[in-house]
Protein backbone atom coordinates (compact mmCIF):
# COMPACT_ATOMS: atom_id res chain seq x y z
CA UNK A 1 0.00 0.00 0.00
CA UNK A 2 3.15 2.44 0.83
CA UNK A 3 4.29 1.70 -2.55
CA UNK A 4 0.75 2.54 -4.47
CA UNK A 5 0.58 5.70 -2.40
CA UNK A 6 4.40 6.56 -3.05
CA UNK A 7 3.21 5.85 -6.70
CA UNK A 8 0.50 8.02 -7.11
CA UNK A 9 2.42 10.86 -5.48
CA UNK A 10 4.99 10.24 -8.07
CA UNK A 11 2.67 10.67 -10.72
CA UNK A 12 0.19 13.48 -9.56
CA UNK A 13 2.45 15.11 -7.29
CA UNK A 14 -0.53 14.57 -4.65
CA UNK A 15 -3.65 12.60 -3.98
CA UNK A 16 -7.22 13.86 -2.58
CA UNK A 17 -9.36 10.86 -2.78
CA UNK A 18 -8.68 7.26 -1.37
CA UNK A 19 -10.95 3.96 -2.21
CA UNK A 20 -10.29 0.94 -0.98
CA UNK A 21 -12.57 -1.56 -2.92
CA UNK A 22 -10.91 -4.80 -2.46
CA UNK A 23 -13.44 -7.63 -2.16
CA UNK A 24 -14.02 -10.98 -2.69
CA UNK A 25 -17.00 -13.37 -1.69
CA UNK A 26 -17.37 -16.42 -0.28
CA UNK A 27 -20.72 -18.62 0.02
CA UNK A 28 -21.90 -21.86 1.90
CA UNK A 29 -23.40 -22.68 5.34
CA UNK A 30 -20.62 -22.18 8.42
CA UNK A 31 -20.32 -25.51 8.72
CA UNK A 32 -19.08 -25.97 5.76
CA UNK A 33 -16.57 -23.61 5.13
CA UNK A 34 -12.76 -24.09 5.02
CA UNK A 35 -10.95 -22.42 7.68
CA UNK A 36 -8.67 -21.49 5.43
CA UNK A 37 -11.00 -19.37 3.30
CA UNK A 38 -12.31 -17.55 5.88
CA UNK A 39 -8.50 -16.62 7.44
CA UNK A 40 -8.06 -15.81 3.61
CA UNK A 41 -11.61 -13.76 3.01
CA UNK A 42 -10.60 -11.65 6.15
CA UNK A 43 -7.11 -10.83 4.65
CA UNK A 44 -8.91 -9.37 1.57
CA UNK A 45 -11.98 -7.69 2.77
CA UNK A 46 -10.92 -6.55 5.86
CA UNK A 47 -7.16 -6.19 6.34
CA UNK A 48 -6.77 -4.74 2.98
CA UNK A 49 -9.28 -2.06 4.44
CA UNK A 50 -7.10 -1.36 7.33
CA UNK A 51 -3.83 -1.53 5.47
CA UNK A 52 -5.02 0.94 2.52
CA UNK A 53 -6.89 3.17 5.23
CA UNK A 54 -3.93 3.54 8.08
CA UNK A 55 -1.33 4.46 4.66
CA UNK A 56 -3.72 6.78 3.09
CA UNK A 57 -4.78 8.43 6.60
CA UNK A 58 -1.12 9.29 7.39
CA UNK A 59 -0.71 10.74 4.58
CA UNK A 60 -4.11 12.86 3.81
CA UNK A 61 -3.91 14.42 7.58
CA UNK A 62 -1.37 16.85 5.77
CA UNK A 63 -3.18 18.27 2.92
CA UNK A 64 -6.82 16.96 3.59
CA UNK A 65 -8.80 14.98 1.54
CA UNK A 66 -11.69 12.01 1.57
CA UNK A 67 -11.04 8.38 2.66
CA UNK A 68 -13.69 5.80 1.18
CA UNK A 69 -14.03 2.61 2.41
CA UNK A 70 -16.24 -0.17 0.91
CA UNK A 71 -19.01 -1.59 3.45
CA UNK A 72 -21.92 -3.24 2.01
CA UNK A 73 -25.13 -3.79 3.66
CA UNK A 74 -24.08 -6.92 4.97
CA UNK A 75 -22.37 -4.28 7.06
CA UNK A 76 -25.06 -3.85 9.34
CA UNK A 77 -27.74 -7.21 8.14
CA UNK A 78 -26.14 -10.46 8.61
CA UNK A 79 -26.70 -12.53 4.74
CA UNK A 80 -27.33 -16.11 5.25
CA UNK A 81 -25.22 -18.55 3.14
CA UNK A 82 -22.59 -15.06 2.72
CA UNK A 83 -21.83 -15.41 6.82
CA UNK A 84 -18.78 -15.05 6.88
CA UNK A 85 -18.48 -12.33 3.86
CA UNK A 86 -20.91 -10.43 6.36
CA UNK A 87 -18.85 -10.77 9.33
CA UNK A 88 -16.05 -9.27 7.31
CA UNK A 89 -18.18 -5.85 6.52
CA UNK A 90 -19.08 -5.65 9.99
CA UNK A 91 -15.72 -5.09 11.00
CA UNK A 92 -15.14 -3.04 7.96
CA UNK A 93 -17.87 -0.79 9.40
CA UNK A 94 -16.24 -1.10 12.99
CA UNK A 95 -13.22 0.07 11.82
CA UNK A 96 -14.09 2.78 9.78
CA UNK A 97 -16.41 4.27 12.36
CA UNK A 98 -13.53 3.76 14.74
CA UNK A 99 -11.00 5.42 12.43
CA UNK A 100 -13.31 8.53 11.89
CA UNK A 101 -13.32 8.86 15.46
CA UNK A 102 -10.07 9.35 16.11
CA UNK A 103 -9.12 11.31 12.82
CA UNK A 104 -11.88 13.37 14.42
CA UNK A 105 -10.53 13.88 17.92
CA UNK A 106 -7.02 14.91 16.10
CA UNK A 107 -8.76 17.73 14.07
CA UNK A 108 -7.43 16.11 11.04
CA UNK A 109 -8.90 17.58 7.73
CA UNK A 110 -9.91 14.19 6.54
CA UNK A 111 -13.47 12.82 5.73
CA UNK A 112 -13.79 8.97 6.19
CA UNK A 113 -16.85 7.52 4.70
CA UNK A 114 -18.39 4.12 4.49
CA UNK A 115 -20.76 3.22 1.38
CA UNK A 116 -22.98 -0.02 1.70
CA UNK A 117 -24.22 -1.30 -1.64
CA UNK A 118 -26.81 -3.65 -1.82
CA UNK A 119 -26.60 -6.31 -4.17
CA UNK A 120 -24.92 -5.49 -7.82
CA UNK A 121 -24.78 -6.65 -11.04
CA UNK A 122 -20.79 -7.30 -11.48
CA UNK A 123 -19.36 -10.35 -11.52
CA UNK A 124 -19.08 -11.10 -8.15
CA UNK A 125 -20.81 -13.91 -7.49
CA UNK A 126 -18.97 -15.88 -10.05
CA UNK A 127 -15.48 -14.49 -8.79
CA UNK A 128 -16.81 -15.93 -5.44
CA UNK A 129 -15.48 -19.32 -3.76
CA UNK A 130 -18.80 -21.15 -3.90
CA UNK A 131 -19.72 -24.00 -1.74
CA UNK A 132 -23.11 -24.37 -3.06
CA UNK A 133 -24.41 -27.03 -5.21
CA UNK A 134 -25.38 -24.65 -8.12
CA UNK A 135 -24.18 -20.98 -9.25
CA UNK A 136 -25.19 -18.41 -6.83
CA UNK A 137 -26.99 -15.29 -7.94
CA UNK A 138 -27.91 -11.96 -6.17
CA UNK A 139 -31.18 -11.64 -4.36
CA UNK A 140 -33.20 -8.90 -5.94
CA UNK A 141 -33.51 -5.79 -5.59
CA UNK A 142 -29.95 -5.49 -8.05
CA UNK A 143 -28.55 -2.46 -9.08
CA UNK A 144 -25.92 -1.35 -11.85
CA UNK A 145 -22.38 -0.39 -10.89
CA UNK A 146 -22.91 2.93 -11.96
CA UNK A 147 -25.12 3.48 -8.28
CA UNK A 148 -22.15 2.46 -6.41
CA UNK A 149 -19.76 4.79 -8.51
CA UNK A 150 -22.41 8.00 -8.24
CA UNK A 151 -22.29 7.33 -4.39
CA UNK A 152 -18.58 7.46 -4.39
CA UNK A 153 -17.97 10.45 -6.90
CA UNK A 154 -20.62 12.22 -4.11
CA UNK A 155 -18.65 10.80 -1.33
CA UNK A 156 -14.75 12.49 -2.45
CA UNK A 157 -16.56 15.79 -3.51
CA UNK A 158 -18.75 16.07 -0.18
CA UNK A 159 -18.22 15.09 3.65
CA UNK A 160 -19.79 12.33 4.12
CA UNK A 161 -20.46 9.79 7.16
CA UNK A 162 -22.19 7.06 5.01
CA UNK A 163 -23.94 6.19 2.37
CA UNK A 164 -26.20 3.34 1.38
CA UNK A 165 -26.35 2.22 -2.22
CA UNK A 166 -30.06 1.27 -3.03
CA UNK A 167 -33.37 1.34 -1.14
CA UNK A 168 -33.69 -2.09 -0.93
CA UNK A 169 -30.80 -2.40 1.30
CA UNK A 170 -31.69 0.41 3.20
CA UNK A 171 -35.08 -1.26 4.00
CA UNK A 172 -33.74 -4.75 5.11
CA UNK A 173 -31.30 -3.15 7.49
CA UNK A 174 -33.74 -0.98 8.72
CA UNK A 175 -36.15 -3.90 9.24
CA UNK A 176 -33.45 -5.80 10.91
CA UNK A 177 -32.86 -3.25 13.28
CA UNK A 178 -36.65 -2.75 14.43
CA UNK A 179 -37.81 -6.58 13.73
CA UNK A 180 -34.88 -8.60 14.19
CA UNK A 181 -36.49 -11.61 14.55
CA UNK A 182 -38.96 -11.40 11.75
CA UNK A 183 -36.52 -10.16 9.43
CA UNK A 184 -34.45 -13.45 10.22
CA UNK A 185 -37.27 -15.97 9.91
CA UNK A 186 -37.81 -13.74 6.52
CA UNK A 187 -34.51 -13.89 5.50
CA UNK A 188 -34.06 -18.10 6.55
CA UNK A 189 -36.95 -18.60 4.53
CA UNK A 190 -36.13 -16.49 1.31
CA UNK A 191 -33.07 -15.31 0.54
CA UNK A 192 -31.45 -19.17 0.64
CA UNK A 193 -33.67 -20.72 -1.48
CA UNK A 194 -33.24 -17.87 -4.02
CA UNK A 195 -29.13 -17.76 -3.39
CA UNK A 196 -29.38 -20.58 -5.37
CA UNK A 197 -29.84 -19.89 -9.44
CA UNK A 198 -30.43 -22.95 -11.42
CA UNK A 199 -27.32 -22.91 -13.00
CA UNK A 200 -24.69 -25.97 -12.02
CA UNK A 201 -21.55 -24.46 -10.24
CA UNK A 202 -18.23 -23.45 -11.74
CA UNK A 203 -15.36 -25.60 -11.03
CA UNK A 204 -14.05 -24.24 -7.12
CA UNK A 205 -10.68 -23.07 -8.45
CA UNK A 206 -12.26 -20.44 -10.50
CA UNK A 207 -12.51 -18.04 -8.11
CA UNK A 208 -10.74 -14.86 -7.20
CA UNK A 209 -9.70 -15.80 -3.51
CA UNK A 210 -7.54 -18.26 -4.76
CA UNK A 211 -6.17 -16.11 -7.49
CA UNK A 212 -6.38 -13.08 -9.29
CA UNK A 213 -10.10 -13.24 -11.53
CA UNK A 214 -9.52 -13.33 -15.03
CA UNK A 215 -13.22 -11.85 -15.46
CA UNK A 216 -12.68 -8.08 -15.75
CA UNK A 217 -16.01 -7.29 -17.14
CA UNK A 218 -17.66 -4.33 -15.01
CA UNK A 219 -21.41 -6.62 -15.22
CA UNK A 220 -22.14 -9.75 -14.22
CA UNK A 221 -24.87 -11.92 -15.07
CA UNK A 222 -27.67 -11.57 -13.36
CA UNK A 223 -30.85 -13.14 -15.26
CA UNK A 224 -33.78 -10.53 -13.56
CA UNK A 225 -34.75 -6.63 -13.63
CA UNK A 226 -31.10 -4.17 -12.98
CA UNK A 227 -31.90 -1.01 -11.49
CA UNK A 228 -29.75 1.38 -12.96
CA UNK A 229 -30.98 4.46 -10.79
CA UNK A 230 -31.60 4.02 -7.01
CA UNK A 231 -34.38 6.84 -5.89
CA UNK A 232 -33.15 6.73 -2.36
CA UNK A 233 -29.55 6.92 -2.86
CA UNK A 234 -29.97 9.68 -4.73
CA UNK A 235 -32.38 11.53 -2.06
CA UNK A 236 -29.41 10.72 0.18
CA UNK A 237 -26.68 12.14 -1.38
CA UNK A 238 -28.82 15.37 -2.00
CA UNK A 239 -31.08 15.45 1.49
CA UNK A 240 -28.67 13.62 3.71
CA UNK A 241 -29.56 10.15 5.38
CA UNK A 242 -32.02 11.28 7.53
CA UNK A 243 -34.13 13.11 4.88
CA UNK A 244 -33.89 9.76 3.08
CA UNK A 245 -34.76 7.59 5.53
CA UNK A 246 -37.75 9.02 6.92
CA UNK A 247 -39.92 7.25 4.96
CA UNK A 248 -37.75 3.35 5.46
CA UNK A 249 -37.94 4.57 9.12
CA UNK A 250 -41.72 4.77 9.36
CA UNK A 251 -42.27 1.40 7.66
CA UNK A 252 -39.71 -0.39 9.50
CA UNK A 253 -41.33 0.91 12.37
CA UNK A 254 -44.93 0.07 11.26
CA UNK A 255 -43.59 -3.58 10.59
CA UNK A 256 -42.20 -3.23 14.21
CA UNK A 257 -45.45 -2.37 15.66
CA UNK A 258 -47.18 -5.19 13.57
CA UNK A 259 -44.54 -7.61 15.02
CA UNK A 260 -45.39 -6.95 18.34
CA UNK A 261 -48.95 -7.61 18.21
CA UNK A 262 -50.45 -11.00 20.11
């Protein structure tokens, strides 16, 4: 990471803006996954978070400057079958919050923000290690890359805590905070069974924890409806996050109330 930095200063004479997108999934049951993917999904998703964020922090306390780190929603609502990809945005979210903190308490010039996409059409889930017994797809509702890339673009030009890519996500981890329980039953009974696409699965090696993808196509595959606007992103990026979620609020609250009923 000292090296890319040291690169890009070579080349621009200066850097603004730091992303650190590096990501790889990983699905099955917990039971069934190698040790030695997870050790190996952590390295990737999280400690190439920390090691990208703690070079490009050092260096943007001098002349200021935006640090973006790559959550997901599985940052805040666990995925079944994508465990242990979850538990590796959590602490991606942990340590980001953590990090702004502190760059905070410093008075450093630098805005650290986390953006959590919902599911999107690249070709992640076949650059995934896949312990299923057929091709996994995205869960609907899928947007295009371009949502992510708006949020970002918003996210180096303007201060900003985070930012959730897509309403659907927005809604699930809303639900999950105020209906935990019926938003797990929900999510044991749906989003497995539709994990799976009817597609047999790629031979395991293919798959970018291993090895560098050879898939460098910016879309994936997926078969259904790709939202190539999200409404409440971009209410967020122009309102804030709690214009925007107002109106998930009041229906994750409604489903809430409707939970608690005898």
């Amino acid at each position: 990471m000292r090296r890319l930095a040291d690169l890009a200063l070579s080349t621009f004479g200066t850097f603004d803006t730091w992303v650190n997108n590096a990501g790889v999934g990983l699905y099955g049951t917990l039971e069934e996954l190698e040790v030695g993917d997870m050790r190996r999904l952590f390295e990737v998703n999280f400690w190439g978070v920390v090691y990208g964020s703690r070079v490009a922090a050092a260096y943007l306390k001098g002349p200021g400057g935006a640090l973006i780190n790559m959550g997901s929603v599985a940052s805040e609502q666990t995925i079944p079958l994508q465990a242990l990809y979850s538990a590796t945005k959590h602490a991606v979210k942990a340590f980001t919050d953590g990090l702004r903190m502190e760059l905070e308490h410093e008075g450093a010039p630098v805005a650290v923000t986390l953006i959590k996409p919902g599911p999107i059409d690249t070709p992640f889930p076949l650059n995934a290690r896949n312990y299923l017994n057929a091709e996994p797809q995205h869960v609907p509702p899928v947007y295009a890359p371009e949502t992510v890339a708006r949020a970002v673009l918003r996210a180096a030009t303007t201060p900003t805590r985070e930012l959730f890519v897509g309403g659907g996500g927005r809604g699930m981890a809303a639900f999950g905070e105020f209906a935990p329980g019926m938003t797990e039953r929900g999510m044991a009974a749906t989003v497995i069974s539709r994990t799976h696409s009817d597609k047999p699965p790629l031979p395991r090696e293919r798959n970018a924890l291993d090895h560098p993808s050879e898939r460098l196509a910016e879309r994936g595959d997926y078969p259904g409806q790709v939202r190539e606007t999200s409404a409440y992103t971009a209410a967020a990026s122009r309102f804030g996050q709690i214009g925007a979620g107002l109106l998930v609020a009041g229906l994750a609250a409604a489903l809430w109330r409707l939970s608690r009923r005898p």
